[in-house]
Protein backbone atom coordinates (compact mmCIF):
# COMPACT_ATOMS: atom_id res chain seq x y z
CA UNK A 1 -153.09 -16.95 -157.76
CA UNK A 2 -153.36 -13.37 -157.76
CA UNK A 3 -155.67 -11.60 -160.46
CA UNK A 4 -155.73 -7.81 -160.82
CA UNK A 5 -159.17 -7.20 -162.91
CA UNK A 6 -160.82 -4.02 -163.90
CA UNK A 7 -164.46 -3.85 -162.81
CA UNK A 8 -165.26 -2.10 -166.20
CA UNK A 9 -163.34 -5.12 -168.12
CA UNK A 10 -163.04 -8.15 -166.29
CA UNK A 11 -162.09 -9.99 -169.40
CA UNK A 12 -158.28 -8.48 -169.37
CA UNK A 13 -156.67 -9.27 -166.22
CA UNK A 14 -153.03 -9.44 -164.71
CA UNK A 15 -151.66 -12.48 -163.00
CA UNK A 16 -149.68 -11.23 -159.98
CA UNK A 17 -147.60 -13.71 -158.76
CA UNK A 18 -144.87 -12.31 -156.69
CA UNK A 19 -145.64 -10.79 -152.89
CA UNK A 20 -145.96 -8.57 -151.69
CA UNK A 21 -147.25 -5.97 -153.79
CA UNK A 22 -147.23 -2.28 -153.84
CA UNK A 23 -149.59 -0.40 -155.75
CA UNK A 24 -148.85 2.97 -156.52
CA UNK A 25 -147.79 6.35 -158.85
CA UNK A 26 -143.97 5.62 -158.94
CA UNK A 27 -142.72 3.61 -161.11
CA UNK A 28 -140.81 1.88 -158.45
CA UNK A 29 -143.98 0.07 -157.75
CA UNK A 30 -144.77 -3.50 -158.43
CA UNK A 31 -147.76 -2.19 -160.16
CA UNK A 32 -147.51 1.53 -161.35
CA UNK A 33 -150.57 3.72 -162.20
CA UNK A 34 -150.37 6.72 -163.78
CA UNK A 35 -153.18 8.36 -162.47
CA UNK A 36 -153.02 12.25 -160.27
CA UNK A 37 -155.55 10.49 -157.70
CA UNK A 38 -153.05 8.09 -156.86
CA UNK A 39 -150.29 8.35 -154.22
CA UNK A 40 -147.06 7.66 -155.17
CA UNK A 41 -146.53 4.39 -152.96
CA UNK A 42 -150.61 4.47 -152.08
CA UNK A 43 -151.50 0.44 -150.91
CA UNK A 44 -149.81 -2.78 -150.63
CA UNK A 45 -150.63 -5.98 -150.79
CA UNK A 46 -149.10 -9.10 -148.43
CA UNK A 47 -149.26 -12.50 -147.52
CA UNK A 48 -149.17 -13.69 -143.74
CA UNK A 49 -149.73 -17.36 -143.10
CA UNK A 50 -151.00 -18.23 -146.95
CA UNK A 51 -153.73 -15.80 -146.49
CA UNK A 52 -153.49 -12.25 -148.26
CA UNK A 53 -154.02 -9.04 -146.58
CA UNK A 54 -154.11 -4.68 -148.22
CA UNK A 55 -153.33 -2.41 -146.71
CA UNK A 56 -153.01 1.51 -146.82
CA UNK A 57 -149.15 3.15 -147.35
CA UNK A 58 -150.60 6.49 -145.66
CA UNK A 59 -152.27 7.69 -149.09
CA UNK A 60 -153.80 11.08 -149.13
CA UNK A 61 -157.13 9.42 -150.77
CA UNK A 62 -157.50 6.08 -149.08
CA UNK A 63 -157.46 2.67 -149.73
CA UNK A 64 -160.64 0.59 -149.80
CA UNK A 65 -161.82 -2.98 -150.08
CA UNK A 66 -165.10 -3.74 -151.32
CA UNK A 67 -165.66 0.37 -150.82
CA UNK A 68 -164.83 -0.23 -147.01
CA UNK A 69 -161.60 2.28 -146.06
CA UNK A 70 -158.87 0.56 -145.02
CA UNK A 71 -157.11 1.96 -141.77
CA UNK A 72 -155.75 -1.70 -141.09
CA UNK A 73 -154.14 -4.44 -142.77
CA UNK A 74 -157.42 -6.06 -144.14
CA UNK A 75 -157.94 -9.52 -145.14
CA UNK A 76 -158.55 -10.36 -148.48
CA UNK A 77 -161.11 -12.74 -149.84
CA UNK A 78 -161.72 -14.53 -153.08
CA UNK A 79 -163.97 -11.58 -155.66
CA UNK A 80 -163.07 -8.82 -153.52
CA UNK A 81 -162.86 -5.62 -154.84
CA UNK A 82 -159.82 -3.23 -154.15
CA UNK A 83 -159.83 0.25 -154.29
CA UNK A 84 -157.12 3.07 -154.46
C-alpha cells in the first residue's frame, strides 16, 4: 500500500491505491494541490515490475526524493520522503 503522509502530521495520511499517480495543480490530477509552487501536472508516481518509481512531469520547481532532484524515474523505497 501506498501512504501519502505529511512530514508536519504524520498521523493523517491518504491511502493511495490506484497507479499510477500524478501529483499536481490541476484538478485533473489523481492528487490535486492547490498550492502557486506547484506545476500543474508537476510528478508522477508508477509501478514497473511491483516496485514503485517518481518521477518529474517537466515541473518548473523540481521534484525530489528524500531532498535528492529527480531528473529520472527514481525508485521508491519504504519511509521515503517525496518532494514537489
Amino acid at each position: 500500500m501506498l501512504k501519502l503522509q505529511l512530514v508536519e502530521y504524520p498521523e493523517r495520511f491518504i491511502k493511495l491505491t490506484a497507479l499510477p499517480i500524478t501529483i499536481g495543480r490541476d484538478k485533473g490530477n489523481s492528487l490535486a494541490v492547490d498550492d502557486p509552487s506547484i506545476s500543474d501536472f508537476h510528478a508522477e508516481v508508477t509501478e514497473s515490475a511491483g516496485e514503485l518509481f517518481v518521477s518529474d512531469l517537466l515541473s518548473e520547481s523540481g521534484t525530489f526524493v528524500n531532498e535528492q532532484r529527480v531528473v529520472a524515474p527514481s525508485h521508491l523505497q519504504p519511509w521515503d520522503v517525496i518532494r514537489v
